[in-house]
Protein backbone atom coordinates (compact mmCIF):
# COMPACT_ATOMS: atom_id res chain seq x y z
CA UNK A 1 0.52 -22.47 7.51
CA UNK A 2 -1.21 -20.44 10.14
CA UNK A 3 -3.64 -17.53 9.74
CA UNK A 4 -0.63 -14.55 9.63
CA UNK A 5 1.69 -16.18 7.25
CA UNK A 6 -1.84 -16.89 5.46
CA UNK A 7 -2.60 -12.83 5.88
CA UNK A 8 0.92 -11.78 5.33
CA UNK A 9 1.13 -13.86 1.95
CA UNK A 10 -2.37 -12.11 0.73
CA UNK A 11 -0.89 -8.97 1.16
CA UNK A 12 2.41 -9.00 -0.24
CA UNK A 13 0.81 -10.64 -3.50
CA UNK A 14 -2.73 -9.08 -3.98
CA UNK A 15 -1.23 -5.93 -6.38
CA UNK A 16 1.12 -7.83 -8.34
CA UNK A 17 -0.72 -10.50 -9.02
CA UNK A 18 -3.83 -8.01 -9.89
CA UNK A 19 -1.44 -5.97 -12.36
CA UNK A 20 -0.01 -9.33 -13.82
CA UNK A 21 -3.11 -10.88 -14.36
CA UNK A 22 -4.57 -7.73 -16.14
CA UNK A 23 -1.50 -8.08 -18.57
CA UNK A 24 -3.67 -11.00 -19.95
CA UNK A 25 -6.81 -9.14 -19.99
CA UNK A 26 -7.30 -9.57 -23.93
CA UNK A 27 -7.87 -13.69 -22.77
CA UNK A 28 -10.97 -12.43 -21.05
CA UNK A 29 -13.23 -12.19 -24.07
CA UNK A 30 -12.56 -15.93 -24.31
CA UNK A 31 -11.31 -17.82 -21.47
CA UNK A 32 -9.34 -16.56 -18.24
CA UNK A 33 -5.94 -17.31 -18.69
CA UNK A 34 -4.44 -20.98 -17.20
CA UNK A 35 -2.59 -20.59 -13.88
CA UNK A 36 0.44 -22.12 -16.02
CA UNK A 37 0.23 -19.10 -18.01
CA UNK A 38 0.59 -16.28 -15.37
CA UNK A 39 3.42 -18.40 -14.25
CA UNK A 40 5.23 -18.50 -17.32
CA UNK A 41 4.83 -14.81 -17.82
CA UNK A 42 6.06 -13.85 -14.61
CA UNK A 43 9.14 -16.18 -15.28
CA UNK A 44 10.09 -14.87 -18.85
CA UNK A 45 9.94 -11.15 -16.81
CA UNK A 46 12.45 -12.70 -13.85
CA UNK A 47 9.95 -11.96 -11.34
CA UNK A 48 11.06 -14.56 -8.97
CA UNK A 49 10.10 -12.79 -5.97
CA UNK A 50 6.39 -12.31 -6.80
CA UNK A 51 6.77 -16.19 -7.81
CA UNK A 52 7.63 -16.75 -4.41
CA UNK A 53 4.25 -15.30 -2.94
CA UNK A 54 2.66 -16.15 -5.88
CA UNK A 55 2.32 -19.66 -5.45
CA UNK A 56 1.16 -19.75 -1.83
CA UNK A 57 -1.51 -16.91 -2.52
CA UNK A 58 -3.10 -19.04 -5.45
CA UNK A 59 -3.22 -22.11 -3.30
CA UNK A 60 -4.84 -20.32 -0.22
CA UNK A 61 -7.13 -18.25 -3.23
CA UNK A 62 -8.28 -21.29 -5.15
CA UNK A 63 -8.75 -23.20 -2.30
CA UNK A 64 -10.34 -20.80 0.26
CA UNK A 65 -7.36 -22.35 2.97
CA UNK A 66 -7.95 -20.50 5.82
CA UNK A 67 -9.42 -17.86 8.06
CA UNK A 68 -9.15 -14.86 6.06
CA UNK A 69 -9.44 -16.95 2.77
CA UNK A 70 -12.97 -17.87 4.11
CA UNK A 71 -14.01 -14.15 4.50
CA UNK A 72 -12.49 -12.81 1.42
CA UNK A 73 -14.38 -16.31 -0.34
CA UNK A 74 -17.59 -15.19 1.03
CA UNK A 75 -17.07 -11.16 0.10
CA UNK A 76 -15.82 -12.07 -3.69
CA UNK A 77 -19.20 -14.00 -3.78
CA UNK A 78 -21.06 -11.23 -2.58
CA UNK A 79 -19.57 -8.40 -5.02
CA UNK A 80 -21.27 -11.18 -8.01
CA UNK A 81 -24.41 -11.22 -6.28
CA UNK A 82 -24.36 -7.21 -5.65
CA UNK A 83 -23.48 -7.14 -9.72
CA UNK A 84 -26.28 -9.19 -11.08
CA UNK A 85 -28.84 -7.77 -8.22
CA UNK A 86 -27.68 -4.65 -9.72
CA UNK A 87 -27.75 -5.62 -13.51
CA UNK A 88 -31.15 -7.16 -13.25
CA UNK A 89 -32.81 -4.21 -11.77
CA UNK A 90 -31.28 -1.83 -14.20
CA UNK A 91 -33.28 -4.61 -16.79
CA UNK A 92 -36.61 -3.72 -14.78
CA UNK A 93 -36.96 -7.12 -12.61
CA UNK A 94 -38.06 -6.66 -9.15
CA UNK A 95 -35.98 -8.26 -7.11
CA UNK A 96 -35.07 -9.82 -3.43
CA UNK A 97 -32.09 -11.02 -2.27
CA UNK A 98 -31.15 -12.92 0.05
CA UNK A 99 -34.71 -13.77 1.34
CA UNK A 100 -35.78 -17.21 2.49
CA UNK A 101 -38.44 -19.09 0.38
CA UNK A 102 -41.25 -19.11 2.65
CA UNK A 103 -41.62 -21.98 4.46
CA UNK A 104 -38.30 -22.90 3.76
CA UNK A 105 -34.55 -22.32 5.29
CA UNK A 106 -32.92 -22.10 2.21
CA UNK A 107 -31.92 -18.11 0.59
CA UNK A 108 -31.47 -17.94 -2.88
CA UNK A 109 -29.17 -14.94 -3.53
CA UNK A 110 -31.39 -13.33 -6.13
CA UNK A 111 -35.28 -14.46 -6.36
CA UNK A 112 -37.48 -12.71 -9.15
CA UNK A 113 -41.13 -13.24 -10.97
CA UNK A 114 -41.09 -13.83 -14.37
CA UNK A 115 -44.82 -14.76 -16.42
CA UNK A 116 -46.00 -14.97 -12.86
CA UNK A 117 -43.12 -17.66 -11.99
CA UNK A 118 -40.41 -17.82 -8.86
CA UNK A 119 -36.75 -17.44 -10.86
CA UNK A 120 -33.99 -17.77 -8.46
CA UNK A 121 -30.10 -17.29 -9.37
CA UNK A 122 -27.61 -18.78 -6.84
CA UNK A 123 -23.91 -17.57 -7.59
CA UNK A 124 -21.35 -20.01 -6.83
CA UNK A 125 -17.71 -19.05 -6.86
CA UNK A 126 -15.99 -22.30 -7.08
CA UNK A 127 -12.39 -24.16 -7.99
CA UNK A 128 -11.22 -23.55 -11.36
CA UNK A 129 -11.80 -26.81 -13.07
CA UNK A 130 -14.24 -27.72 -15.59
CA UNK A 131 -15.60 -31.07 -13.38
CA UNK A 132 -15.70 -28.85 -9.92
CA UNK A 133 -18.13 -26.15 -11.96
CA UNK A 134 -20.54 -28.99 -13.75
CA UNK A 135 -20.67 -30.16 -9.80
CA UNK A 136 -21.32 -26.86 -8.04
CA UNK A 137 -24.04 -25.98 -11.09
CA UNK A 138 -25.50 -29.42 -10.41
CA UNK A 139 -25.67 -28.72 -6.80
CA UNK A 140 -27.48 -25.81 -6.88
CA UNK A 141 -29.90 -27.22 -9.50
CA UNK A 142 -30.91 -30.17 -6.73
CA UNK A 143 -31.02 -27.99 -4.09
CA UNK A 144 -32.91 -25.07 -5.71
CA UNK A 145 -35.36 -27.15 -8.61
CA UNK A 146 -38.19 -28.17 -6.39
CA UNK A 147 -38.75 -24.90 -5.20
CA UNK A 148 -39.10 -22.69 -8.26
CA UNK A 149 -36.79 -22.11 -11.89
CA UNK A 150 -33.26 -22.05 -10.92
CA UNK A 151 -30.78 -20.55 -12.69
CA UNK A 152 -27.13 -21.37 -11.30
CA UNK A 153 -23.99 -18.77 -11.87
CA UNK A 154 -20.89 -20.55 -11.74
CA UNK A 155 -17.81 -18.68 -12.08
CA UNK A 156 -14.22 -20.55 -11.23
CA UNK A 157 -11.74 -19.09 -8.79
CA UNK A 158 -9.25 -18.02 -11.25
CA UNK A 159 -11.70 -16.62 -13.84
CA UNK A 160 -13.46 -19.44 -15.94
CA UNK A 161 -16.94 -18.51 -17.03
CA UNK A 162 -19.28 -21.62 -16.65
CA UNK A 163 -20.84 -21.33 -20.11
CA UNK A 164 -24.55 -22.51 -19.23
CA UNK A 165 -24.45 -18.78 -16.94
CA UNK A 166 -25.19 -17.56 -20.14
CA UNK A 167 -28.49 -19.10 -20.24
CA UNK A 168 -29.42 -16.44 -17.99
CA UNK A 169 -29.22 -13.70 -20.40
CA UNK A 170 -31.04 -15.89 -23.12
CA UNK A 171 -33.79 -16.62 -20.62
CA UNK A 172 -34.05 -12.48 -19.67
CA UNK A 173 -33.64 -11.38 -23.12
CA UNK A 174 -30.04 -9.14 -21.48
CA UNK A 175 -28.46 -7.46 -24.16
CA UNK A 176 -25.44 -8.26 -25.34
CA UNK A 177 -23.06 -4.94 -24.34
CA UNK A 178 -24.73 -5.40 -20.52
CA UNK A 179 -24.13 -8.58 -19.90
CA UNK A 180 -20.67 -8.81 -21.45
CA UNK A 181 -20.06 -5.94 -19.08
CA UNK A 182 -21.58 -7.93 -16.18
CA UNK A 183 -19.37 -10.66 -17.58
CA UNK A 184 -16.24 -9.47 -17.08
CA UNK A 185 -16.78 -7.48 -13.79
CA UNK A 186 -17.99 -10.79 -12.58
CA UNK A 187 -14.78 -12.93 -13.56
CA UNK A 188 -12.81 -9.92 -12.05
CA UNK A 189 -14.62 -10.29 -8.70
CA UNK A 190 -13.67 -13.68 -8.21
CA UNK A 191 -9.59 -13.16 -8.36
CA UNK A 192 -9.66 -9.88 -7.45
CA UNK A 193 -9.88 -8.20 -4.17
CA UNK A 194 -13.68 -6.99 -2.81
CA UNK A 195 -15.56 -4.00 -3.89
CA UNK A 196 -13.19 -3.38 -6.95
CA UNK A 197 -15.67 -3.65 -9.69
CA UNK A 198 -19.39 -3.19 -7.18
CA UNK A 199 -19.79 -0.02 -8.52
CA UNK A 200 -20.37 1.49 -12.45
């Protein structure tokens, strides 16, 4: 499918598919609700045309398939890394983003001192199966361990919260309303279309 039909699909599906999804919102507490889900809901409503555009939007969202799928990939990543920048200042942490280790071409997307100690998080917003987060966690961790504490966030393309992110409010001592609110803002961002949830 070429870039317009890619474009035109985006389009036509990005509200409904925001308002259907939100219809499951109670899941998000627990676990983002299964793509089989949505898909039965829309069916027991007889929403066969958003079915229609449904299906090719998830398959060029999930899988990042093409131009504009690459730029809206890159800008739902960003909106995480905004959030946390944003949470972890509000929690007093000094922080860079974006900035090169010195010496180094790599960029973690958050860098921070803690007891004196480089802490990088690297956000990673990936396919929505359990194997394809462990991999993009393990990933980072080779790419980022030699070079300081790395602490991967791993959220799935549809929603799924990698459950070792949470060892990054253990490790900061976050408290529990903030980063439940960082949570689901977070999960949001990555099915949901840029700049939606950056600010509050």
């Amino acid at each position: 499918m070429n870039n317009s039909n890619c474009s035109h699909t985006g389009n036509r599906t990005r509200a409904s598919w925001s308002r259907l999804y939100l219809r499951h919102r109670g899941h998000l507490s627990r676990a983002a609700p299964s793509l089989r889900d949505v898909i039965s809901s829309a069916r027991l409503r007889g929403e066969q045309t958003f079915l229609m555009y449904f299906t090719d939007f998830v398959v060029f969202h999930v899988l990042n398939h093409c131009e504009e799928g690459l730029q809206l990939a890159t800008k739902r990543h960003n909106t995480i890394k905004d959030l946390l920048g944003s949470l972890l200042v509000k929690q007093g942490h000094d922080v860079t983003i974006n900035n090169a280790i010195p010496g180094q071409r790599i960029r973690p997307d958050v860098e921070f001192q803690l007891s004196g100690s480089r802490v990088m998080v690297d956000v990673v917003v990936c396919y929505d199966q359990p194997g394809s987060m462990e991999n993009a966690y393990q990933r980072k961790y080779d790419k980022y361990s030699s070079h300081g504490r790395i602490l991967p966030l791993v959220v799935g393309s549809l929603g799924s919260w990698y459950p070792r992110n949470d060892e990054i409010r253990s490790i900061l001592g976050i408290n529990g309303r903030s980063w439940g609110a960082f949570r689901f803002k977070a999960r949001l961002a990555a099915i949901q279309p840029p700049n939606r949830w950056s600010q509050g």
